[in-house]
Each structure stands twice: as C-alpha cells, then as structure tokens.
N, C-alpha and C. Protein backbone atom coordinates (compact mmCIF):
# COMPACT_ATOMS: atom_id res chain seq x y z
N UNK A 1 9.29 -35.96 -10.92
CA UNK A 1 8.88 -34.74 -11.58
C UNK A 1 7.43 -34.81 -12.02
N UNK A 2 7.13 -35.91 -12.97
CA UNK A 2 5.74 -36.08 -13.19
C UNK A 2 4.59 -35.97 -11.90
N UNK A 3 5.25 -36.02 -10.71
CA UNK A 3 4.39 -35.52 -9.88
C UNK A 3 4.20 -34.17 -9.36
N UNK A 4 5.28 -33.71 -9.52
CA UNK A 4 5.34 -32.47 -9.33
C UNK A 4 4.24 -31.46 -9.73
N UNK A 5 4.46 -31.43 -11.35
CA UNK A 5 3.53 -30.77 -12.04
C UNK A 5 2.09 -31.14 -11.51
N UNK A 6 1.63 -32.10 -11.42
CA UNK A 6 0.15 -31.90 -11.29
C UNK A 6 0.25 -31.41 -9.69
N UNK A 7 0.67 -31.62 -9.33
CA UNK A 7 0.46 -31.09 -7.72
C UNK A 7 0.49 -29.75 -7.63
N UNK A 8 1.49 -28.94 -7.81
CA UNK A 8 1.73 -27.70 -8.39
C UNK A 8 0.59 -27.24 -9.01
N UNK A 9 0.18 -27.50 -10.40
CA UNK A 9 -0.97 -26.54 -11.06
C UNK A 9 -2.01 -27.29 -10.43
N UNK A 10 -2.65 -28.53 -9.58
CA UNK A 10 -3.58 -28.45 -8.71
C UNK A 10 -3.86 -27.76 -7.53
N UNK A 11 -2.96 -27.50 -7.19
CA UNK A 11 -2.99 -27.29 -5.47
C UNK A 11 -3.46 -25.32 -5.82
N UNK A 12 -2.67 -24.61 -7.08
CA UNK A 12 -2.92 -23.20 -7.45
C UNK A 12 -3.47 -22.87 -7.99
N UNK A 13 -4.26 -24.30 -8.71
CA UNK A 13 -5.95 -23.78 -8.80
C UNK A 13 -6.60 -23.94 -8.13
N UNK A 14 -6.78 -24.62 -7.39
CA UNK A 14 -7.47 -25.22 -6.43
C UNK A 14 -7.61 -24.21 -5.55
N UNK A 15 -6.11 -22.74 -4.74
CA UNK A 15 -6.29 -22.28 -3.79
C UNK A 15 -6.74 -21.12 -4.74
N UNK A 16 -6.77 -20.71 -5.79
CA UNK A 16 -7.40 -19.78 -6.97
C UNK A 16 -9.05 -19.43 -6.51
N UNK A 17 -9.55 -20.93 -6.81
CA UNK A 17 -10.78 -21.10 -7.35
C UNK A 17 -11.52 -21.06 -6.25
N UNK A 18 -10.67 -21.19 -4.60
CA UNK A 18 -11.48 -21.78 -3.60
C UNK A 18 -11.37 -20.25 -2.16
N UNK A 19 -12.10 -20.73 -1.43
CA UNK A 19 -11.38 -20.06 -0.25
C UNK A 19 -10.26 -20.58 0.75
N UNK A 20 -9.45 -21.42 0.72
CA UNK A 20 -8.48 -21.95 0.86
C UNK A 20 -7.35 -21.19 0.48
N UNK A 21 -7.26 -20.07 -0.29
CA UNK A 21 -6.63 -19.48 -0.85
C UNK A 21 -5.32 -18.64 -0.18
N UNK A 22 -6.42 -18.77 1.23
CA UNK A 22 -5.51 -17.94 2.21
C UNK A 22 -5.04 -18.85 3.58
N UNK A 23 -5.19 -20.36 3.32
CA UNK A 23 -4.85 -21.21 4.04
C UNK A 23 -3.35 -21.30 4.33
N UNK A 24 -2.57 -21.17 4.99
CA UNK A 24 -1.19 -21.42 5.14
C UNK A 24 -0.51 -22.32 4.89
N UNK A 25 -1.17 -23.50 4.83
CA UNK A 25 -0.68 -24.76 4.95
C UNK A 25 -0.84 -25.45 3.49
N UNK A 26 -1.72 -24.81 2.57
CA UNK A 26 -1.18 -24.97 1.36
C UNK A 26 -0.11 -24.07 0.62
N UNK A 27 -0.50 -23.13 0.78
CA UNK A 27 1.07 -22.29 0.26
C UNK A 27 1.87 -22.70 0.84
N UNK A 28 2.25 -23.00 2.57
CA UNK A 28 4.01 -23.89 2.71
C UNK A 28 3.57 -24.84 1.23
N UNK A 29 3.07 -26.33 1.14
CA UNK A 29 2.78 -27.74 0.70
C UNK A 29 3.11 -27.09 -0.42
N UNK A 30 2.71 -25.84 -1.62
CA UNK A 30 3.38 -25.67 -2.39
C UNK A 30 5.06 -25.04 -2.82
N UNK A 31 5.11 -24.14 -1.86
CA UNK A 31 6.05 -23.67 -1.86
C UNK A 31 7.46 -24.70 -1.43
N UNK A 32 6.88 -25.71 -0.28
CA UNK A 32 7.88 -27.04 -0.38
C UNK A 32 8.35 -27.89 -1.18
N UNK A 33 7.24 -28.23 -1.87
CA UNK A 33 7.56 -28.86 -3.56
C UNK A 33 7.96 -28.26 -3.95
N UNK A 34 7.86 -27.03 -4.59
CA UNK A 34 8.60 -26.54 -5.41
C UNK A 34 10.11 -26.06 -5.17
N UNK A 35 10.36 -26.05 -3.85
CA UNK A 35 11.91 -25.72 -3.48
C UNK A 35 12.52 -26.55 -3.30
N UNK A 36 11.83 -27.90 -3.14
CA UNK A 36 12.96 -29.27 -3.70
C UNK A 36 12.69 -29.68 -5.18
N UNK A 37 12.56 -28.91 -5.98
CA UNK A 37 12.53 -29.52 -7.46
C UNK A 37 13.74 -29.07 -7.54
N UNK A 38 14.53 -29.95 -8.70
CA UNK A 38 15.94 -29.25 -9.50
C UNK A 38 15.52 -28.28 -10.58
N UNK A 39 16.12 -27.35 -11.10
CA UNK A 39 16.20 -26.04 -12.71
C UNK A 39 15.49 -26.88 -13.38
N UNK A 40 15.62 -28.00 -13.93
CA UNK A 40 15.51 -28.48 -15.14
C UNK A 40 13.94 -28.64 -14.59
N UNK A 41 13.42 -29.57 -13.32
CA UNK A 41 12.29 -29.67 -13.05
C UNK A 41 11.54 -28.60 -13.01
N UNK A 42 12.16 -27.40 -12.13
CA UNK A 42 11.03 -26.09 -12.57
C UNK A 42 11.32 -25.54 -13.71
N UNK A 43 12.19 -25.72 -14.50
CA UNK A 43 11.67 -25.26 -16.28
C UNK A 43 10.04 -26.52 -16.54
N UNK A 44 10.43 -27.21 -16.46
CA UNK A 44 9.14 -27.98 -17.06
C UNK A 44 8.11 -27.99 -16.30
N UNK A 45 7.69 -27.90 -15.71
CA UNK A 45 7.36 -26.99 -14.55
C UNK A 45 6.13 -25.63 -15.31
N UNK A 46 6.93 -24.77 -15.58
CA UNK A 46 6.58 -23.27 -16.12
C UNK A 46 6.16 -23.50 -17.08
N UNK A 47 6.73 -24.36 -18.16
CA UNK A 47 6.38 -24.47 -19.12
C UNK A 47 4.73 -25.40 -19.45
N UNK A 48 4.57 -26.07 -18.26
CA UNK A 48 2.90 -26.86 -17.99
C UNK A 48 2.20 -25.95 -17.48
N UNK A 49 2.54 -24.23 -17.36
CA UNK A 49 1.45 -23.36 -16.03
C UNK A 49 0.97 -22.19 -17.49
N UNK A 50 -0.04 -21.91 -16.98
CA UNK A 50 -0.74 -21.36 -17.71
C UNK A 50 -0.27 -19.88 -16.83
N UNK A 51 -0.88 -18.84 -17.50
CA UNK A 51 -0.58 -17.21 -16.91
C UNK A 51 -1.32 -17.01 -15.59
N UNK A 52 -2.28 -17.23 -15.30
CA UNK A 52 -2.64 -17.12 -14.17
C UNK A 52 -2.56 -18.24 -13.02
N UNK A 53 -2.07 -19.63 -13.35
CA UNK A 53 -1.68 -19.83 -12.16
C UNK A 53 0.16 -19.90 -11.91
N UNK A 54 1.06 -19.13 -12.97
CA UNK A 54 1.94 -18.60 -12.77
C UNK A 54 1.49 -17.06 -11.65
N UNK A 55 0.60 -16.55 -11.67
CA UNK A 55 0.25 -15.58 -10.98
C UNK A 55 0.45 -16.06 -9.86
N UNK A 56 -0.65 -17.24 -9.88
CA UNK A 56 -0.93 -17.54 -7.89
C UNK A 56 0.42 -18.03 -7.22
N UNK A 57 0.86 -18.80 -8.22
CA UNK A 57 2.52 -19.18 -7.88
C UNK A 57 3.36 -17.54 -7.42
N UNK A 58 3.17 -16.89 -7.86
CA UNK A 58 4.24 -15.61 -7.39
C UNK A 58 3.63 -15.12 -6.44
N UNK A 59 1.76 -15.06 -6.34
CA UNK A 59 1.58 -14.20 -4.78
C UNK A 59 2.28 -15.10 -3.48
N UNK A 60 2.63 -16.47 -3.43
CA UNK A 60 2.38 -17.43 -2.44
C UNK A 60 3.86 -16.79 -2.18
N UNK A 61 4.88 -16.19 -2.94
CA UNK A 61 6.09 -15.84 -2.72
C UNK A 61 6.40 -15.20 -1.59
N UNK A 62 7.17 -15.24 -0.50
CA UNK A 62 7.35 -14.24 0.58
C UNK A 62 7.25 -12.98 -0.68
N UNK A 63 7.08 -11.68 0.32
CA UNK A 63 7.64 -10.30 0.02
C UNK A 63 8.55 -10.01 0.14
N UNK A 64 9.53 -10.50 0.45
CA UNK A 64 11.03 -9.64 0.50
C UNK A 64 11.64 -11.17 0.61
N UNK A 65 13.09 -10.50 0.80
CA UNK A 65 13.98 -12.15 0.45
C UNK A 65 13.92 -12.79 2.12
N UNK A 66 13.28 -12.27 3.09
CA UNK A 66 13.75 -12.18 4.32
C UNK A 66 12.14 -13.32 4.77
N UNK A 67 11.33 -12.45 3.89
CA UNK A 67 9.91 -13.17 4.48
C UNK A 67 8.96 -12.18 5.00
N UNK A 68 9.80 -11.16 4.95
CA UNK A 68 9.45 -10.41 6.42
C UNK A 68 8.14 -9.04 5.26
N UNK A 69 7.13 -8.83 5.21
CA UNK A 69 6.38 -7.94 4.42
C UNK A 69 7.05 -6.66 4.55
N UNK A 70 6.40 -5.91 3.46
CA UNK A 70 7.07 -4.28 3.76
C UNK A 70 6.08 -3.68 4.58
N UNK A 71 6.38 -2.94 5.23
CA UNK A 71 5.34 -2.22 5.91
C UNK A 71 4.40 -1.20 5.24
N UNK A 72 3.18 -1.40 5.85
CA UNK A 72 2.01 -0.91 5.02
C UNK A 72 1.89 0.68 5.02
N UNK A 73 1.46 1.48 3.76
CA UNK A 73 1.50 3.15 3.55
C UNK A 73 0.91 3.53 5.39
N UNK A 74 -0.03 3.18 5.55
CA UNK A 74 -0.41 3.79 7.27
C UNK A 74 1.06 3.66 8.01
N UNK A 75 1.47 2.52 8.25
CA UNK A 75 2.87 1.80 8.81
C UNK A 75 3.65 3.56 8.59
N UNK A 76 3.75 3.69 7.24
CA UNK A 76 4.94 4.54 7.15
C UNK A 76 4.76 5.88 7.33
N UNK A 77 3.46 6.10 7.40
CA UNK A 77 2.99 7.74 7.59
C UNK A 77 3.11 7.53 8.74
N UNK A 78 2.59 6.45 9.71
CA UNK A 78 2.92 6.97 11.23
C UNK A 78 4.26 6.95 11.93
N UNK A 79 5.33 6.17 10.98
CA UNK A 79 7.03 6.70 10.99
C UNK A 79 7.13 8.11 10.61
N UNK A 80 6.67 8.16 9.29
CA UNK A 80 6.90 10.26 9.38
C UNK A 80 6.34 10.95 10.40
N UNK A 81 5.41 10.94 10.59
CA UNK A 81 5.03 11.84 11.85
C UNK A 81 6.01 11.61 13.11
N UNK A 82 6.15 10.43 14.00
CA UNK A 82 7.06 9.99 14.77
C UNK A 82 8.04 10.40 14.17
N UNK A 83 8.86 10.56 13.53
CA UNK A 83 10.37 11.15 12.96
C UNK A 83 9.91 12.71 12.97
N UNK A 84 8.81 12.93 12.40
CA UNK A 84 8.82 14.39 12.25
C UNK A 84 8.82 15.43 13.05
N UNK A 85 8.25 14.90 14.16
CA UNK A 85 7.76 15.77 15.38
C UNK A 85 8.73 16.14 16.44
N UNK A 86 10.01 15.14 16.93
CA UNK A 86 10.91 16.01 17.69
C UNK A 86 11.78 16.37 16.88
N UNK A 87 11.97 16.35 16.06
CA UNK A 87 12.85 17.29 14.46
C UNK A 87 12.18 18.85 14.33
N UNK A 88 11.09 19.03 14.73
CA UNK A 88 10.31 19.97 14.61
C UNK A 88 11.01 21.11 15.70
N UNK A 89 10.35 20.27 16.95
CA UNK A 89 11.20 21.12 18.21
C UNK A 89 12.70 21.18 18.08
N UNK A 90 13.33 20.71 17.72
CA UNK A 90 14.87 20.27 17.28
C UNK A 90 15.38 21.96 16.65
N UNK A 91 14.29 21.67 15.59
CA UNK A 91 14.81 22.65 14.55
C UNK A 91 14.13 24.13 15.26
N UNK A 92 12.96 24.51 15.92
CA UNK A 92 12.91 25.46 16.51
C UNK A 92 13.64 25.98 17.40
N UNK A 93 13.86 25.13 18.41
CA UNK A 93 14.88 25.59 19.39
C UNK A 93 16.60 26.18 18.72
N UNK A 94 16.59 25.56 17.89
CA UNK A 94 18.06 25.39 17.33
C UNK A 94 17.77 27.01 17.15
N UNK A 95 17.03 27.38 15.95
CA UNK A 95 17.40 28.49 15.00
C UNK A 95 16.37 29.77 16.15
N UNK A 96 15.56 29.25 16.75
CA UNK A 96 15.02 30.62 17.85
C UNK A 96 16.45 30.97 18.83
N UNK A 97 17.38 29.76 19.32
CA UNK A 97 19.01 30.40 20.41
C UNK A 97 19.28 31.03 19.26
N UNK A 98 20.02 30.42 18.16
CA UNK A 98 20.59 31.17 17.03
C UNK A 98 20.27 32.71 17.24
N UNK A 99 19.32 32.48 16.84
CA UNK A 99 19.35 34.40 16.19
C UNK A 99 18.97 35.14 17.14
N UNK A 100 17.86 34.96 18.84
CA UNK A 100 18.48 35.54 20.10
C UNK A 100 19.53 35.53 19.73
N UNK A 101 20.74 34.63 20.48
CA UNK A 101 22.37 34.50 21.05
C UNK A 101 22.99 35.87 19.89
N UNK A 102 22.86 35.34 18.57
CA UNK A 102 23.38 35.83 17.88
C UNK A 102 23.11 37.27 17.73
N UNK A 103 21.98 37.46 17.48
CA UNK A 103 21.57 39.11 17.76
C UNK A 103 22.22 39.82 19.37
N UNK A 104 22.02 38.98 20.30
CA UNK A 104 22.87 39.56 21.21
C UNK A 104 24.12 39.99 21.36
N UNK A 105 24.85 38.89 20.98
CA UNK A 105 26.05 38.88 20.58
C UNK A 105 26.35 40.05 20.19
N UNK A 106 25.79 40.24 18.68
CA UNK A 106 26.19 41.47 17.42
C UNK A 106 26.15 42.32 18.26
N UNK A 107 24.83 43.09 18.95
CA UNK A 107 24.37 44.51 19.02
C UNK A 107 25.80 44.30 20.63
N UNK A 108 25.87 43.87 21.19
CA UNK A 108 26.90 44.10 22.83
C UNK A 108 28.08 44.06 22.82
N UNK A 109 28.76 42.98 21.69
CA UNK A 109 30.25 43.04 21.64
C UNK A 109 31.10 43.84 20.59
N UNK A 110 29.42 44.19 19.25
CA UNK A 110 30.63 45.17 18.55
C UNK A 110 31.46 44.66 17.47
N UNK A 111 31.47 42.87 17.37
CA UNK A 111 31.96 42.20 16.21
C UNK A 111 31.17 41.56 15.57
N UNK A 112 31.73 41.45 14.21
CA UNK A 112 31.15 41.35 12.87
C UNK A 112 30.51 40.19 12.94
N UNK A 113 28.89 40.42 12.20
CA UNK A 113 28.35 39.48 12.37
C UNK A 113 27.64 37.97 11.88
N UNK A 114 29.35 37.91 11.43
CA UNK A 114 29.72 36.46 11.24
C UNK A 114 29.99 35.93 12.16
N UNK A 115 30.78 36.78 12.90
CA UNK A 115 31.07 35.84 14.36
C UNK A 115 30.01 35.71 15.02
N UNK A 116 28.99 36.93 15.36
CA UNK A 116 28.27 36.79 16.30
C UNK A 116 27.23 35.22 15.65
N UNK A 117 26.94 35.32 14.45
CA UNK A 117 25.98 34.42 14.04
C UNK A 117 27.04 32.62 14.48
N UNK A 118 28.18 33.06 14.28
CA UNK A 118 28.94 31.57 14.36
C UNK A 118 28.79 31.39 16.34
N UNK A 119 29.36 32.36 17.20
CA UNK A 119 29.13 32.14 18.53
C UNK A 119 27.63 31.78 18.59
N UNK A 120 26.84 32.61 18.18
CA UNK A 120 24.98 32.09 18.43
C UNK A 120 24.75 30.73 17.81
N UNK A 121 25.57 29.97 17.07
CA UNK A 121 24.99 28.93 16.51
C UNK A 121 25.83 27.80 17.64
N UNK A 122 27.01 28.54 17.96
CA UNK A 122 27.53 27.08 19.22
C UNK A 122 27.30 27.17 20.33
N UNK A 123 26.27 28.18 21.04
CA UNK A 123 25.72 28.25 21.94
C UNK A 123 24.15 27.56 21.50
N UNK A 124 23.82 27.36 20.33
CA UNK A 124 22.62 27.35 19.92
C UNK A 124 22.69 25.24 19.85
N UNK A 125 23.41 25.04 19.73
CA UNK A 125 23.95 23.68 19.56
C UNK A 125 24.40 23.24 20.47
N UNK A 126 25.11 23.99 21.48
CA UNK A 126 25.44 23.30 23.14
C UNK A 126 23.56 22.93 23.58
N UNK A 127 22.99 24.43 23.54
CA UNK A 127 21.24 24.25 24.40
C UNK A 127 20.65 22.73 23.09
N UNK A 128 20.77 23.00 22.17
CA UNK A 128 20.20 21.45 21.60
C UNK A 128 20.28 20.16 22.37
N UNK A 129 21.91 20.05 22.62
CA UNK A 129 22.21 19.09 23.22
C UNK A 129 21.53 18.85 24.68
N UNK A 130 21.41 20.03 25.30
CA UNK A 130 20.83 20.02 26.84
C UNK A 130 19.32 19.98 26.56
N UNK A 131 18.66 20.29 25.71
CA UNK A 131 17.34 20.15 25.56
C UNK A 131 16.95 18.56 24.96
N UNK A 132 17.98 18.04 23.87
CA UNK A 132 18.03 16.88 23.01
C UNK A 132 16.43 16.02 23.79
N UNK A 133 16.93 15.11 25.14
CA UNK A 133 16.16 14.65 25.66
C UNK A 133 14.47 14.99 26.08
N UNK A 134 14.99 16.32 26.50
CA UNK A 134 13.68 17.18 26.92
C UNK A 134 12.45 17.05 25.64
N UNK A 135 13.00 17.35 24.53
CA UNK A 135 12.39 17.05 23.24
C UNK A 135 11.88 15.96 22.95
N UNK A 136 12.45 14.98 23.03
CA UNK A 136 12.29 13.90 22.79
C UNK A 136 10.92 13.73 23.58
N UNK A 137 10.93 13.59 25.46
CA UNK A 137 10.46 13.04 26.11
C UNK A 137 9.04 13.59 26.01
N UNK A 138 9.06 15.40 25.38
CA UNK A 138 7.60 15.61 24.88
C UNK A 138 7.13 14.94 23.78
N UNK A 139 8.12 14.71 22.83
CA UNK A 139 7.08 14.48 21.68
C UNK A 139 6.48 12.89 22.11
N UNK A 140 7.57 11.61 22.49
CA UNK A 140 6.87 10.64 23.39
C UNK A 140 5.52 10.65 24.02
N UNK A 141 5.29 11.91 24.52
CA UNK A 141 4.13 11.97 25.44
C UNK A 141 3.31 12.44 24.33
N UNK A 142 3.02 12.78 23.49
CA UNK A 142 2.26 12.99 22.69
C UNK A 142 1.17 12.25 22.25
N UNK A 143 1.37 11.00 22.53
CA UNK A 143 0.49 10.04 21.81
C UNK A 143 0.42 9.45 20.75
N UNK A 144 1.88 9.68 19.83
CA UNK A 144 1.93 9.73 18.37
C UNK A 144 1.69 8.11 18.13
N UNK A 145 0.96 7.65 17.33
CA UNK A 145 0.73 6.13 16.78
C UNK A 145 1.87 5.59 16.81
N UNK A 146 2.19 4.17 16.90
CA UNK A 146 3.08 3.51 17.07
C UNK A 146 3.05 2.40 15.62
N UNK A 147 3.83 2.77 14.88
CA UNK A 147 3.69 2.15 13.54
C UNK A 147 3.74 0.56 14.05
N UNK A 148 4.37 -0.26 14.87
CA UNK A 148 4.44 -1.51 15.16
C UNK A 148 5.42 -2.05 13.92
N UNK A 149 6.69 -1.60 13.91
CA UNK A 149 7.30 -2.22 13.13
C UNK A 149 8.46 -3.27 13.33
N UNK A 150 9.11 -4.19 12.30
CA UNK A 150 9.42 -5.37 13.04
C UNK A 150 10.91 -4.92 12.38
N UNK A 151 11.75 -5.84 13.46
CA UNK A 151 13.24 -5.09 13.01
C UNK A 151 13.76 -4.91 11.74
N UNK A 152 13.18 -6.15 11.32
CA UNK A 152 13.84 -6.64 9.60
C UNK A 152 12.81 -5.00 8.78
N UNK A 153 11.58 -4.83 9.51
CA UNK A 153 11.20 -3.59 8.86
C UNK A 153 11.93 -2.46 8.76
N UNK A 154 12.32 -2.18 9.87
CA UNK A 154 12.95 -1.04 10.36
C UNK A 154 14.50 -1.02 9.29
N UNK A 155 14.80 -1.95 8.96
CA UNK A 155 16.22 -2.36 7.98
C UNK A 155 15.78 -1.52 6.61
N UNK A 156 14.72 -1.84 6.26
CA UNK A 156 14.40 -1.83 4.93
C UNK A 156 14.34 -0.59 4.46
N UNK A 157 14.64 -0.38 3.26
CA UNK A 157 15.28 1.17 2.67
C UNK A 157 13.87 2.10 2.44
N UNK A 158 12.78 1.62 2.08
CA UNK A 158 11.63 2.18 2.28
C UNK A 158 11.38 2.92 3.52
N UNK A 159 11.68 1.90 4.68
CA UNK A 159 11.23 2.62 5.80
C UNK A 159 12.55 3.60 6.55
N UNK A 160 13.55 3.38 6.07
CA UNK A 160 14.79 4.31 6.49
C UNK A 160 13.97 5.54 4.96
N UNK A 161 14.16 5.62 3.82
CA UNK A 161 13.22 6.79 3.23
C UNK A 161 12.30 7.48 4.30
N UNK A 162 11.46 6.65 4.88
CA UNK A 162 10.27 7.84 5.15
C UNK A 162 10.61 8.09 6.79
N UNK A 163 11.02 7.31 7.64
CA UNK A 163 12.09 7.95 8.45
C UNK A 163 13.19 9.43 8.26
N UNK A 164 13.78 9.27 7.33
CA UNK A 164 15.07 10.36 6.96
C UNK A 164 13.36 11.76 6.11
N UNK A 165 12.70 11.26 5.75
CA UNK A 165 11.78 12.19 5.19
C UNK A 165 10.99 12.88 6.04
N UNK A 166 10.92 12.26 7.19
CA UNK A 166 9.93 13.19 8.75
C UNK A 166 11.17 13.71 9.00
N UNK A 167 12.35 13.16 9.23
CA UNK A 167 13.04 14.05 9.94
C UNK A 167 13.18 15.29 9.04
N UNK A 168 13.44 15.07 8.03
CA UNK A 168 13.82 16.41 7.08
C UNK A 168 12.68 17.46 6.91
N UNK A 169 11.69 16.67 6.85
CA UNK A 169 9.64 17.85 6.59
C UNK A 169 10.30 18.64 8.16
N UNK A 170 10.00 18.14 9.52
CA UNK A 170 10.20 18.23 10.50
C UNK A 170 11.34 19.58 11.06
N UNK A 171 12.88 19.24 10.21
CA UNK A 171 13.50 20.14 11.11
C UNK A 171 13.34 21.37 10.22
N UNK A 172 12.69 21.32 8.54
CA UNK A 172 12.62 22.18 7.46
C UNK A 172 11.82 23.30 8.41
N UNK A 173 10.15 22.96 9.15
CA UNK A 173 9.43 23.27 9.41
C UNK A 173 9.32 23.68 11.04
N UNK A 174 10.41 23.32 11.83
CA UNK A 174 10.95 23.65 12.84
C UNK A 174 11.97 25.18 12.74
N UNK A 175 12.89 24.89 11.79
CA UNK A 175 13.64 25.98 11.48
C UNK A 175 13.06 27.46 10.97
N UNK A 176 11.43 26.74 10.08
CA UNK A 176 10.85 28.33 9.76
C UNK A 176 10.31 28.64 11.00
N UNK A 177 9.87 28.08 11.84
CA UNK A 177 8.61 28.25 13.11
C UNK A 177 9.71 29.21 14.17
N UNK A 178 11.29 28.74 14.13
CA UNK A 178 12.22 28.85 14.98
C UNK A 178 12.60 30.45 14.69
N UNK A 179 12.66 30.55 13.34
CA UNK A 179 12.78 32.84 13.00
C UNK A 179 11.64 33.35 13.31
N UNK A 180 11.46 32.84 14.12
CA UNK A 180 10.12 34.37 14.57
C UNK A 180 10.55 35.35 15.53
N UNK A 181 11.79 35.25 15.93
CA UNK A 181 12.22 35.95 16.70
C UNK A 181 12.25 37.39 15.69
N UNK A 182 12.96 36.89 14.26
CA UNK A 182 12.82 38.15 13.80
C UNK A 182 12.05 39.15 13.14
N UNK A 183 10.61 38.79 13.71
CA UNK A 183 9.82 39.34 14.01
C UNK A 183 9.36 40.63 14.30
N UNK A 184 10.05 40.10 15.31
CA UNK A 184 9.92 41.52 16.94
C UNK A 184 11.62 42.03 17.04
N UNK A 185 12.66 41.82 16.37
CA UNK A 185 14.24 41.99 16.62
C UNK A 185 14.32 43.31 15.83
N UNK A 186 14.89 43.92 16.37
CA UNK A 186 14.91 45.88 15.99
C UNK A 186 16.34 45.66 15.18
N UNK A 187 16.46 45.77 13.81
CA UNK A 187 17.63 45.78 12.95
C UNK A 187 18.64 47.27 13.37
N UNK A 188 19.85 46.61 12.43
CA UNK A 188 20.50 48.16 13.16
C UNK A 188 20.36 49.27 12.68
N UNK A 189 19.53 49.00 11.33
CA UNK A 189 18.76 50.68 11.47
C UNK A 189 18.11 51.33 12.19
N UNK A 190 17.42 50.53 12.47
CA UNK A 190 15.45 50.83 13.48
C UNK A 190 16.41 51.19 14.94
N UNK A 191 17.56 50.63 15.35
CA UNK A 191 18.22 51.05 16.36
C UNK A 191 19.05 52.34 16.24
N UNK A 192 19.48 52.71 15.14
CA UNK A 192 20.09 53.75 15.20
C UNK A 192 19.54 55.03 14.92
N UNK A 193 18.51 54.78 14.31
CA UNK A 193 17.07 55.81 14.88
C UNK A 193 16.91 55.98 15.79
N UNK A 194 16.80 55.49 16.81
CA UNK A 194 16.16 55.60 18.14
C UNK A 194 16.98 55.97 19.15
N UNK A 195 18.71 55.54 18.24
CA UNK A 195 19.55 56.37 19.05
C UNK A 195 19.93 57.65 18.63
C-alpha cells in the first residue's frame, strides 16, 4: 500500500503538470494500480489526494461503464437529421394518400366520412409500405453526414433520445407538408354551389 499512494498522487501530478497528460500509457499504469488495490487501500488512498488530483484521478476514468465515450453533440445532430429526413417523406406521403383517397372516397361512395377517412388511411398505409424503401433509398442518396457511431453508441439512451427525436421533428413536419392537398380540395359546400 505504502507504495501505492506515492505512485498514484505522483504519476497525477505529474500527468497534471506535464504534457504527458494525454499519454495512454500512464493513465492504463494508473488506472492498473489502482484496480488492484483492496477498499481499505483506496480509502487511504483518497484520504492522501488532495482535490485536484482527485480530479485527474476521475478524468483518467472511462466514460461510461463500457469504456466506450458518448457520442459527441455534432455525433448526435447528424443522427437527427439522418432519422429525420425519411420520417419526413414517411409522414408526407402518408397524410397527402390520406386525404386524396379519403376525399375521394367521401365525395363517390356517399358514406360517412369516418369511413371514408378510415378506408383513405389503409390505403394510405398499404402505399407507405410500397413506398417504405423508395424513401429510404432517397433520403440515402442524399448525402446526409454519417455520424460514425460505434455499436455500444448506438445502445446508449442518449443516442436512442435523439434518434426517436428526428424521427418525431421529421414525421411532425412531414405530416404538415403532407395537407396541402387541402389546399386546392373543394369542400362540400364550394361543391354544392357549383352544383
């Protein structure tokens, strides 16, 4: 143990004070000692470290329990965009069949238009499915940045957040882009004028 300690608060001042700081091979050399000490040795231990090289002791710490860093704010904005963008087309296509199908529906068959809106939405959801890919394979071609993330990233609840958050900006902003049909769609007043 008595060796411990000085090695420990030498080696984290030492990578403190120096440019070594970012050497690898002293953070393992510390981080090895210190993960074969017993409790009792790292209580006494803590109790010989002053506040700041208790500091340098916690940066040398992996970031996560895995090792693996979190991915950096750029990292995750270029997951939202990539999530966001075939959510976009997703959600246009969806709600532009919708309210065509459905407006068709209403004004030709004459039933109430709950049904017609429920038939326009499972015709509107069959073409999703047949487009699904098509979507995809544009927004791919797009060029969108490639966050470069590593699997253990891809796990991590941060990056499932801003994943589930493009998709949601995405189909929010797909779905308004997608009513423009009703726009230009003659209600059944404006039609029964004209008839």
């Amino acid at each position: 143990m008595h060796r411990l300690l000085p090695l420990a608060v030498r080696t984290c001042r030492f990578t403190t004070n120096s440019h070594a700081a970012s050497s690898l091979e002293s953070k393992k050399m510390v981080l090895q000692r210190l993960a074969q000490a017993t409790d009792h040795e790292l209580e006494l231990v803590a109790k010989g470290l002053d506040t700041r090289t208790i500091s340098r002791l916690e940066s040398l710490l992996p970031t996560s329990s895995t090792g693996v860093p979190e991915p950096s704010k750029a990292q995750l904005r270029q997951l939202m965009v990539r999530s966001m963008v075939p959510f976009i087309g997703f959600g246009f296509v969806d709600n532009f069949i919708l309210i065509l199908a459905g407006d068709y529906i209403d004004t030709t068959l004459g039933i109430s238009t709950m049904a017609a809106a429920g038939i326009g939405n499972t015709i509107s959801d069959v073409a999703g499915i047949g487009l699904g890919g098509v979507i995809e394979d544009l927004a791919a071609r797009m060029g969108l940045a490639d966050p470069k993330l590593l699997k253990e990233q891809l796990d991590m609840r941060i990056t499932r957040t801003a994943h589930y958050t493009g998709c949601t900006i995405g189909i929010v902003i797909g779905c308004m882009l997608g009513m423009s049909p009703l726009l230009v769609l003659e209600t059944k007043d404006q039609q029964a004028k004209v008839n």
